[in-house]
PDB file of N, CA and C in Angstrom:
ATOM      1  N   UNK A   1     -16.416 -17.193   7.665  1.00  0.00           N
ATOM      2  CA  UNK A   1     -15.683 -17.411   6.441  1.00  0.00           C
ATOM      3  C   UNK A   1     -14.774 -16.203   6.192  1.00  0.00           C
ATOM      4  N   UNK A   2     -13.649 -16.450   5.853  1.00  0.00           N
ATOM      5  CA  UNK A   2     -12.809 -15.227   5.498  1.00  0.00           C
ATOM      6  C   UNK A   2     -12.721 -15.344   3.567  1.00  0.00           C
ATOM      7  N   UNK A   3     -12.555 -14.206   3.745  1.00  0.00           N
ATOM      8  CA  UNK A   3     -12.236 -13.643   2.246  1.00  0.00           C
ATOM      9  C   UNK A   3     -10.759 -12.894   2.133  1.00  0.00           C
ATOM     10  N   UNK A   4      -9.886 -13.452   0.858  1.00  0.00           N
ATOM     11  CA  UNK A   4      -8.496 -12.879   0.662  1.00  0.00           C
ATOM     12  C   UNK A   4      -8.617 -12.027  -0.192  1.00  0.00           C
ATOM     13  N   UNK A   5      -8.230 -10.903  -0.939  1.00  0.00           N
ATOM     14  CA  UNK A   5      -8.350 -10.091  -1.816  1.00  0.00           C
ATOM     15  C   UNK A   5      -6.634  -9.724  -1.917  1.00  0.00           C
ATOM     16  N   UNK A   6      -6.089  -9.969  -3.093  1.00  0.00           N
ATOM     17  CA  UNK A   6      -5.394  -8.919  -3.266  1.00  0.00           C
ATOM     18  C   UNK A   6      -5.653  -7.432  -3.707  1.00  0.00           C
ATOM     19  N   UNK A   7      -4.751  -6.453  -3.451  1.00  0.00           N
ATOM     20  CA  UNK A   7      -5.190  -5.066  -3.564  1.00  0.00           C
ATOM     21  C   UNK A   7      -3.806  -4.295  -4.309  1.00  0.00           C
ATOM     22  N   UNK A   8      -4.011  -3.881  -5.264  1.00  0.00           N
ATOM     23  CA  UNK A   8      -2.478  -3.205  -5.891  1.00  0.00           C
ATOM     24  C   UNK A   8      -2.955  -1.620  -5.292  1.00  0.00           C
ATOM     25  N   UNK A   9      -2.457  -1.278  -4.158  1.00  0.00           N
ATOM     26  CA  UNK A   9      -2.007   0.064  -3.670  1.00  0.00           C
ATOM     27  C   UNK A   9      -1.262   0.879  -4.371  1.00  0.00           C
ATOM     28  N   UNK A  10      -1.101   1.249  -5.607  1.00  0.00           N
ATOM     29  CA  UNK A  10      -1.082   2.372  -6.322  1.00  0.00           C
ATOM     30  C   UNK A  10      -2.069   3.267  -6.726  1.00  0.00           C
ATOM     31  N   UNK A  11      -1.472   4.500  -6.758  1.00  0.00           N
ATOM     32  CA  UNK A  11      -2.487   5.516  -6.986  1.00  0.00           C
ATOM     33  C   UNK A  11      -1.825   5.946  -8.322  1.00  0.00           C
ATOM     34  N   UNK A  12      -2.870   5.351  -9.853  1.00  0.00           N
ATOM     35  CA  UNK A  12      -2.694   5.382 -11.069  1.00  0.00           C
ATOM     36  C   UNK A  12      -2.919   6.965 -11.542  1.00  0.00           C
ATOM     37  N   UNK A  13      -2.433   8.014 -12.536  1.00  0.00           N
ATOM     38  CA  UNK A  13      -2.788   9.019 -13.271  1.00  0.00           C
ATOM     39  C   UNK A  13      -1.883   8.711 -14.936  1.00  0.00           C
ATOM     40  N   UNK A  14      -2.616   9.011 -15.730  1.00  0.00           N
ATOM     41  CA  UNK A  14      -2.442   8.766 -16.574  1.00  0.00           C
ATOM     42  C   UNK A  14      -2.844   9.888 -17.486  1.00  0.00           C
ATOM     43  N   UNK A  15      -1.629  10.867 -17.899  1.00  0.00           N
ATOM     44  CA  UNK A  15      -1.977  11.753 -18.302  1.00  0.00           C
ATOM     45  C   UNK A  15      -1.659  12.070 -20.287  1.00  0.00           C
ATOM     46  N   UNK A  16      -2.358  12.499 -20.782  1.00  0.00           N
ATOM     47  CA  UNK A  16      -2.283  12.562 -22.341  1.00  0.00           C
ATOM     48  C   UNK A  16      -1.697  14.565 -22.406  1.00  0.00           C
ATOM     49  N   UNK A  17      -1.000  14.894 -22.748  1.00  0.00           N
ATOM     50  CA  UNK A  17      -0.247  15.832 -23.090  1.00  0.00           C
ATOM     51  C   UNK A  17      -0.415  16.994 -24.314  1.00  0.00           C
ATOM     52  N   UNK A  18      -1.341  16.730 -25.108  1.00  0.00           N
ATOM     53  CA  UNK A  18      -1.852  17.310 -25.906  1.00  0.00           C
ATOM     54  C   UNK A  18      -3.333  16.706 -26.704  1.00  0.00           C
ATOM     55  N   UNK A  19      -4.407  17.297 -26.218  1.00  0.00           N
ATOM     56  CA  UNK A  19      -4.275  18.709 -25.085  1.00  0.00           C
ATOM     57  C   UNK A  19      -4.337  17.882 -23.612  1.00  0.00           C
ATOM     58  N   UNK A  20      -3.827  18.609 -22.471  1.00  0.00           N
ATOM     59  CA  UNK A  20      -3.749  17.759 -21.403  1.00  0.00           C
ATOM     60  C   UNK A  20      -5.217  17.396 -20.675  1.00  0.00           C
ATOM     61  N   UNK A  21      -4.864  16.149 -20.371  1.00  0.00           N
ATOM     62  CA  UNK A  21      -5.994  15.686 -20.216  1.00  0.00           C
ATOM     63  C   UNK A  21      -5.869  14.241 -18.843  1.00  0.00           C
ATOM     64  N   UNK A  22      -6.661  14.087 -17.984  1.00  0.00           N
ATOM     65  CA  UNK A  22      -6.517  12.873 -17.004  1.00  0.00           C
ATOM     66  C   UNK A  22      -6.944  11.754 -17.668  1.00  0.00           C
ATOM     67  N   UNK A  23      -6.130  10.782 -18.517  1.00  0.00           N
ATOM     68  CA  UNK A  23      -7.177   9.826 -19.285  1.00  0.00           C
ATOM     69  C   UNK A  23      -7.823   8.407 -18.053  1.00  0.00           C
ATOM     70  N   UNK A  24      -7.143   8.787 -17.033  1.00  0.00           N
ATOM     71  CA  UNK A  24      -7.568   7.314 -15.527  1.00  0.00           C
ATOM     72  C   UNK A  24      -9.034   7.959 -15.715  1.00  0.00           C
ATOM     73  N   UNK A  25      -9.478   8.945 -15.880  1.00  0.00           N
ATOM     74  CA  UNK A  25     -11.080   9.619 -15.456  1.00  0.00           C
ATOM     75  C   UNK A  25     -11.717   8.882 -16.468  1.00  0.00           C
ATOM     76  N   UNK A  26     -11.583   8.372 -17.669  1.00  0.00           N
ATOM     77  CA  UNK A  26     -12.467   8.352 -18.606  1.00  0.00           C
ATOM     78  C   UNK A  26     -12.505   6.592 -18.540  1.00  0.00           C
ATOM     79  N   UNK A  27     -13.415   5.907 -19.131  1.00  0.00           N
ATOM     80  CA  UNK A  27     -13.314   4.502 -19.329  1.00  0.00           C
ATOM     81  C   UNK A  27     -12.563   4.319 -20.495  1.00  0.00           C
ATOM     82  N   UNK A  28     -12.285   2.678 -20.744  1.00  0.00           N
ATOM     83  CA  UNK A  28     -12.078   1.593 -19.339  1.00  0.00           C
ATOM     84  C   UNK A  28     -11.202   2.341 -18.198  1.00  0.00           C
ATOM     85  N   UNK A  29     -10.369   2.802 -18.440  1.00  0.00           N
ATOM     86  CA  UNK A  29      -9.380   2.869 -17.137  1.00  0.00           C
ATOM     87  C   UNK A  29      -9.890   3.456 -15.986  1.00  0.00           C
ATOM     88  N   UNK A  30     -10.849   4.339 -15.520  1.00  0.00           N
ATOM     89  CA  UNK A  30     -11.663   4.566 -14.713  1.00  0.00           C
ATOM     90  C   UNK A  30     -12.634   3.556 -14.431  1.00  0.00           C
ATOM     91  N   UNK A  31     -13.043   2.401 -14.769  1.00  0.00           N
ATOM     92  CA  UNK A  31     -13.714   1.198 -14.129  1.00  0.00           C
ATOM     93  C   UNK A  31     -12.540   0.059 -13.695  1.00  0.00           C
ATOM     94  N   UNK A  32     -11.524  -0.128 -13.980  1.00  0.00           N
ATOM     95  CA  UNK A  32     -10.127  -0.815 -13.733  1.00  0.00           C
ATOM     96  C   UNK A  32      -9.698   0.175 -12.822  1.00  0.00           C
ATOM     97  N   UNK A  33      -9.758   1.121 -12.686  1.00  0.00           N
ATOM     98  CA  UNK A  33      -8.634   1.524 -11.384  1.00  0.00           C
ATOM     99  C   UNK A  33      -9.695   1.665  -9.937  1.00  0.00           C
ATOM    100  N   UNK A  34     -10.379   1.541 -10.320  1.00  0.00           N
ATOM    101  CA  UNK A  34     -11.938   2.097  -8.695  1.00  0.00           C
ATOM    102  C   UNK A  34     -11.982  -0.043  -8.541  1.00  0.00           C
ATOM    103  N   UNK A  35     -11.704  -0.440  -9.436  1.00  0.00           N
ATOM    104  CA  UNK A  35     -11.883  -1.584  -8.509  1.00  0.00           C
ATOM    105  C   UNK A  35     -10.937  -2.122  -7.555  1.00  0.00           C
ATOM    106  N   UNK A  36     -11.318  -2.074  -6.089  1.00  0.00           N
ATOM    107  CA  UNK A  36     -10.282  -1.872  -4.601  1.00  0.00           C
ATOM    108  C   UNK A  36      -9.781  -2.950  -4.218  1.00  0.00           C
ATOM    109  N   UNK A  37     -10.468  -4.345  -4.752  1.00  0.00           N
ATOM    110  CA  UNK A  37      -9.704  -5.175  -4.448  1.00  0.00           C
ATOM    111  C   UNK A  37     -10.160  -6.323  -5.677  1.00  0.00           C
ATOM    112  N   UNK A  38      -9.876  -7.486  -5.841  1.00  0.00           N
ATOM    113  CA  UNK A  38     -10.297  -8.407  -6.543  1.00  0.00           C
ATOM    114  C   UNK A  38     -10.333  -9.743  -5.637  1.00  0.00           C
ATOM    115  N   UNK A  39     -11.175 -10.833  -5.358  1.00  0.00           N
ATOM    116  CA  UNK A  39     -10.843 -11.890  -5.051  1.00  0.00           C
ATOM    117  C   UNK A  39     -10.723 -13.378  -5.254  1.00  0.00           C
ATOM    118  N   UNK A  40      -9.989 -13.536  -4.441  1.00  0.00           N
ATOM    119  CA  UNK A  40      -9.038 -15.168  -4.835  1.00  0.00           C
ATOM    120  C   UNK A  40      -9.965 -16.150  -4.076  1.00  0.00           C
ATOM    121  N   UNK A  41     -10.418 -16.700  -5.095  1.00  0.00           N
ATOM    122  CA  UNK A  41     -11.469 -17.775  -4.340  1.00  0.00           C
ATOM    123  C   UNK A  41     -10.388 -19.155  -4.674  1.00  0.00           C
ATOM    124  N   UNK A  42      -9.214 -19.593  -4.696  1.00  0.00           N
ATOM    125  CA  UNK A  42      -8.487 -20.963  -4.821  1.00  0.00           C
ATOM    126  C   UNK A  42      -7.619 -20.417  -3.803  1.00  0.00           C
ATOM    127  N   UNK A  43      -7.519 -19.585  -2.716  1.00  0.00           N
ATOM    128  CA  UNK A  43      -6.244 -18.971  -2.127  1.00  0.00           C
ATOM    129  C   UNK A  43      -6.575 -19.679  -0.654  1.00  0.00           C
ATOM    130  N   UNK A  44      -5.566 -20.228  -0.168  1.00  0.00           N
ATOM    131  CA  UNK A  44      -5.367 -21.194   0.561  1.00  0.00           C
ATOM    132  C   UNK A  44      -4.937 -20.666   1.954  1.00  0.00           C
ATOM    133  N   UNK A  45      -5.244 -20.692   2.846  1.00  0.00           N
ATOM    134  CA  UNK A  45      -4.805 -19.842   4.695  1.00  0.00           C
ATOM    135  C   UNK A  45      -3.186 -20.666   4.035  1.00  0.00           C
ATOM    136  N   UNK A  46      -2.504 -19.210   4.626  1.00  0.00           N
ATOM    137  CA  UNK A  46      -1.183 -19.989   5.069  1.00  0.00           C
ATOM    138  C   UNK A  46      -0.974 -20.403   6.089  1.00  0.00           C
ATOM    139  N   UNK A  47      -0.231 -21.248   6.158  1.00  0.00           N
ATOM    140  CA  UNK A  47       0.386 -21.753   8.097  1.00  0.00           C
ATOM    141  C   UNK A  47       0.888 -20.504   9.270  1.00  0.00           C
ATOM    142  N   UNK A  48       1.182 -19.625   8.578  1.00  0.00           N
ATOM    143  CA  UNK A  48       1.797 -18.387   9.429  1.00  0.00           C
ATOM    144  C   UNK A  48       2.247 -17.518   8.379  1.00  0.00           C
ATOM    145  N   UNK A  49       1.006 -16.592   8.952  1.00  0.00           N
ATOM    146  CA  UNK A  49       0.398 -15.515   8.100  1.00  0.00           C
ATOM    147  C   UNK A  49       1.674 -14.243   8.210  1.00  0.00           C
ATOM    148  N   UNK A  50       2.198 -14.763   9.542  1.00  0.00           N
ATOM    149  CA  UNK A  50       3.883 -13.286   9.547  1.00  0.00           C
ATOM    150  C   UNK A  50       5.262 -14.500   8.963  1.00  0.00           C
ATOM    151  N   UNK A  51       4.947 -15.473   8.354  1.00  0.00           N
ATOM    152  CA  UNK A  51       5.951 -15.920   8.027  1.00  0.00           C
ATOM    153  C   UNK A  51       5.421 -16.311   6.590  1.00  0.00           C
ATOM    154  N   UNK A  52       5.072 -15.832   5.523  1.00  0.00           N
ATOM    155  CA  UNK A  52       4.659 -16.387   4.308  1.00  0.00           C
ATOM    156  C   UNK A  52       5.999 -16.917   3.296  1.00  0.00           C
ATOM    157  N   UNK A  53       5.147 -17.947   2.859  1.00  0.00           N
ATOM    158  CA  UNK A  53       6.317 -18.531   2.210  1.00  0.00           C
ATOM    159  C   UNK A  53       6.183 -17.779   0.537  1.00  0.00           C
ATOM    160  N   UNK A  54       7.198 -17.738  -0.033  1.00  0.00           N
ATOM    161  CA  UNK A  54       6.743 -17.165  -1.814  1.00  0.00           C
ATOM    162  C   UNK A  54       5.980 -17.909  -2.164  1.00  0.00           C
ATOM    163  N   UNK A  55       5.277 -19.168  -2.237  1.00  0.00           N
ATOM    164  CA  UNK A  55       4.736 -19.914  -2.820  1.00  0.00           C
ATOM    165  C   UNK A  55       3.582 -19.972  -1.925  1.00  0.00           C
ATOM    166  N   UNK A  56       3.224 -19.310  -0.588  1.00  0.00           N
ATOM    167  CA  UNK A  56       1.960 -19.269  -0.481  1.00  0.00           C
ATOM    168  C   UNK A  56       1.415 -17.464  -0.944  1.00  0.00           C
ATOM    169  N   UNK A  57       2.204 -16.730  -1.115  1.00  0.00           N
ATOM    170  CA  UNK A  57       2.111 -15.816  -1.215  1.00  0.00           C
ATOM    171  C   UNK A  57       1.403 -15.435  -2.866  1.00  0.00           C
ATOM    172  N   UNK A  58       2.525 -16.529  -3.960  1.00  0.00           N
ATOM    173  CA  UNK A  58       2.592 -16.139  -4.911  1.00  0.00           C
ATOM    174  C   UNK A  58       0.844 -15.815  -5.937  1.00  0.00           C
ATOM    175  N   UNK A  59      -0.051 -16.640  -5.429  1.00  0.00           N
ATOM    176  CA  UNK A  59      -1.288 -16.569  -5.964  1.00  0.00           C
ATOM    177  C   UNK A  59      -1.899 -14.816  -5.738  1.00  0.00           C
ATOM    178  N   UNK A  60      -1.298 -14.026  -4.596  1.00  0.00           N
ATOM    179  CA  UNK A  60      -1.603 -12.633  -4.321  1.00  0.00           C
ATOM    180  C   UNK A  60      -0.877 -11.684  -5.662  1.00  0.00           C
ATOM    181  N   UNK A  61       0.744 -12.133  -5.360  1.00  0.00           N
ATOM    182  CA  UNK A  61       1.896 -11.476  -6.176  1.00  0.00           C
ATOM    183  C   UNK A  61       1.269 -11.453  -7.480  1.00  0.00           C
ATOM    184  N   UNK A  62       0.498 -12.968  -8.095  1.00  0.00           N
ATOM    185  CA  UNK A  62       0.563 -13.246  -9.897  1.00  0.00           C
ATOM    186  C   UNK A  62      -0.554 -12.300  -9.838  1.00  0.00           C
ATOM    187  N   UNK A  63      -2.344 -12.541  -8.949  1.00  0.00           N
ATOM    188  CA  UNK A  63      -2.898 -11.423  -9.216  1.00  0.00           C
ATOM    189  C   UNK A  63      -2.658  -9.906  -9.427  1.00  0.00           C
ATOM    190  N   UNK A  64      -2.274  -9.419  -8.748  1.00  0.00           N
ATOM    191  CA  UNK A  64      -1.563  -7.987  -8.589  1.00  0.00           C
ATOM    192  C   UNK A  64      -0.744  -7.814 -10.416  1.00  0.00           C
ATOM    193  N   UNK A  65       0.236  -8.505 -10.337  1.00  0.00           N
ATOM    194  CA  UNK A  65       0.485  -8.246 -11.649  1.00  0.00           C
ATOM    195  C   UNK A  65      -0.655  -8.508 -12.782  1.00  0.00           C
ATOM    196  N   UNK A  66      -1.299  -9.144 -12.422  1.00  0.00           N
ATOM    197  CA  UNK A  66      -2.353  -9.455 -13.746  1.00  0.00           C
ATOM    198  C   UNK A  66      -2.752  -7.927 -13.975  1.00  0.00           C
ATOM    199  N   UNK A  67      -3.285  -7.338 -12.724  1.00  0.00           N
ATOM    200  CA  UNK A  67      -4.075  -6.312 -12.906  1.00  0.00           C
ATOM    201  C   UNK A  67      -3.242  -5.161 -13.224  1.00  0.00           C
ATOM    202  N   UNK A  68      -1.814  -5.169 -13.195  1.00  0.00           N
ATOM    203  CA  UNK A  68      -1.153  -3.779 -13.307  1.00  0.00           C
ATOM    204  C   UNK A  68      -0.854  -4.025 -15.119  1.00  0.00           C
ATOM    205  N   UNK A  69      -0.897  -5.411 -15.466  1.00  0.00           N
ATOM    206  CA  UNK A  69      -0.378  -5.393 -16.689  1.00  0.00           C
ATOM    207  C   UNK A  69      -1.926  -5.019 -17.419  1.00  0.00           C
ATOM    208  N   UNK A  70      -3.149  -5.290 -16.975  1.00  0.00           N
ATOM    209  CA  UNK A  70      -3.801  -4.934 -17.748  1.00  0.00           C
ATOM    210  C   UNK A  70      -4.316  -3.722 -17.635  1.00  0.00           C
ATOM    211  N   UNK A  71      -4.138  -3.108 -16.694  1.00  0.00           N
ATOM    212  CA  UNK A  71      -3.873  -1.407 -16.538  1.00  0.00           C
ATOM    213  C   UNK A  71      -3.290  -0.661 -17.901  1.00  0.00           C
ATOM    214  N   UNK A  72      -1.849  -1.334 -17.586  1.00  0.00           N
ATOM    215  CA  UNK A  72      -0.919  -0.858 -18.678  1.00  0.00           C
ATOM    216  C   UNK A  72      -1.575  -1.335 -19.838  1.00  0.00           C
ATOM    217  N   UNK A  73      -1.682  -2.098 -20.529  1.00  0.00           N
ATOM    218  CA  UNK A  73      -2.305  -1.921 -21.486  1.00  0.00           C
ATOM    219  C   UNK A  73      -3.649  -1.012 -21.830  1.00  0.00           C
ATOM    220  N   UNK A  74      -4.357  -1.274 -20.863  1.00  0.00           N
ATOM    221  CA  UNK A  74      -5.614  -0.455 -21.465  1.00  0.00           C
ATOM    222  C   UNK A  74      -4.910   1.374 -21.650  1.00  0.00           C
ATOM    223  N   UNK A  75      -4.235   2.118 -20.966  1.00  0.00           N
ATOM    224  CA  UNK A  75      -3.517   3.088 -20.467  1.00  0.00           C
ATOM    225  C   UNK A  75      -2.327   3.068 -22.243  1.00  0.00           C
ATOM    226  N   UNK A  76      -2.109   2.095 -22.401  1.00  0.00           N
ATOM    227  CA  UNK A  76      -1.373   2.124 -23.723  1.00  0.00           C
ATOM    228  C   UNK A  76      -2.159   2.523 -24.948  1.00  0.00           C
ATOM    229  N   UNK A  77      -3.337   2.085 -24.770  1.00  0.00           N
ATOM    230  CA  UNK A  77      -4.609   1.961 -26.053  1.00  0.00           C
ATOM    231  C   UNK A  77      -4.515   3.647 -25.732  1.00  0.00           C
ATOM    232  N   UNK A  78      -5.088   4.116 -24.583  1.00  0.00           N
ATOM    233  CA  UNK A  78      -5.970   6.190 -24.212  1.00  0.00           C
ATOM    234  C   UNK A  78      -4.547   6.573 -25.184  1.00  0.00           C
ATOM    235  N   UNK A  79      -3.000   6.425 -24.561  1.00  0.00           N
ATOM    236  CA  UNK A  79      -2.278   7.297 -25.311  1.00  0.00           C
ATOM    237  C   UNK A  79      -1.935   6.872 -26.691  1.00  0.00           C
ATOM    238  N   UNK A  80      -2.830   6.202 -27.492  1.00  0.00           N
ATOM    239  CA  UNK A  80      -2.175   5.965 -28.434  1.00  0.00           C
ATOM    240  C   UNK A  80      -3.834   6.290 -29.585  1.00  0.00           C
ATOM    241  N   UNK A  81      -3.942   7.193 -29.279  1.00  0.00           N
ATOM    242  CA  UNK A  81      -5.430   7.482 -30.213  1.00  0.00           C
ATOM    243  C   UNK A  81      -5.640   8.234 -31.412  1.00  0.00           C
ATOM    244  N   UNK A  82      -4.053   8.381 -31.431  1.00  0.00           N
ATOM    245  CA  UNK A  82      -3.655   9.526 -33.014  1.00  0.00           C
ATOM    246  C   UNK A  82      -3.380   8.441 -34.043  1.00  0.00           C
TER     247      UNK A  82
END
């Protein structure tokens, strides 16, 4: 059985400026960024895996954004604590 995972390959820091501080270290955003991949259990083999079409692709693409937008938000909440 194979397993698909998308994986958003960024390396997140998220820093607060007074006083400085790494807020990715602290939770949530330190349990959201250590998770390495997520998976797509409706994600379908493509026909040719070096020729993907956008629309077999796109179920990887929408995950990936799910997870960067909810990055950003949680990352919006750490700098906004005044």
């Amino acid at each position: 059985m194979t397993r698909y995972d998308p994986v958003a390959t960024h390396e997140w820091n998220v820093f607060v400026l007074d006083p400085v501080a790494d807020a990715a270290q602290v939770d949530p955003l330190q349990s959201m960024l250590s998770m390495p991949s997520a998976p797509l259990s409706a994600f379908r083999d493509p026909e040719d895996f070096k020729n993907l079409t956008e629309a077999e692709f796109a179920p990887v693409r929408d995950a990936i954004l799910r997870f960067v937008e909810g990055v950003a938000k949680e990352a919006v909440k750490v700098l906004n604590v005044k």
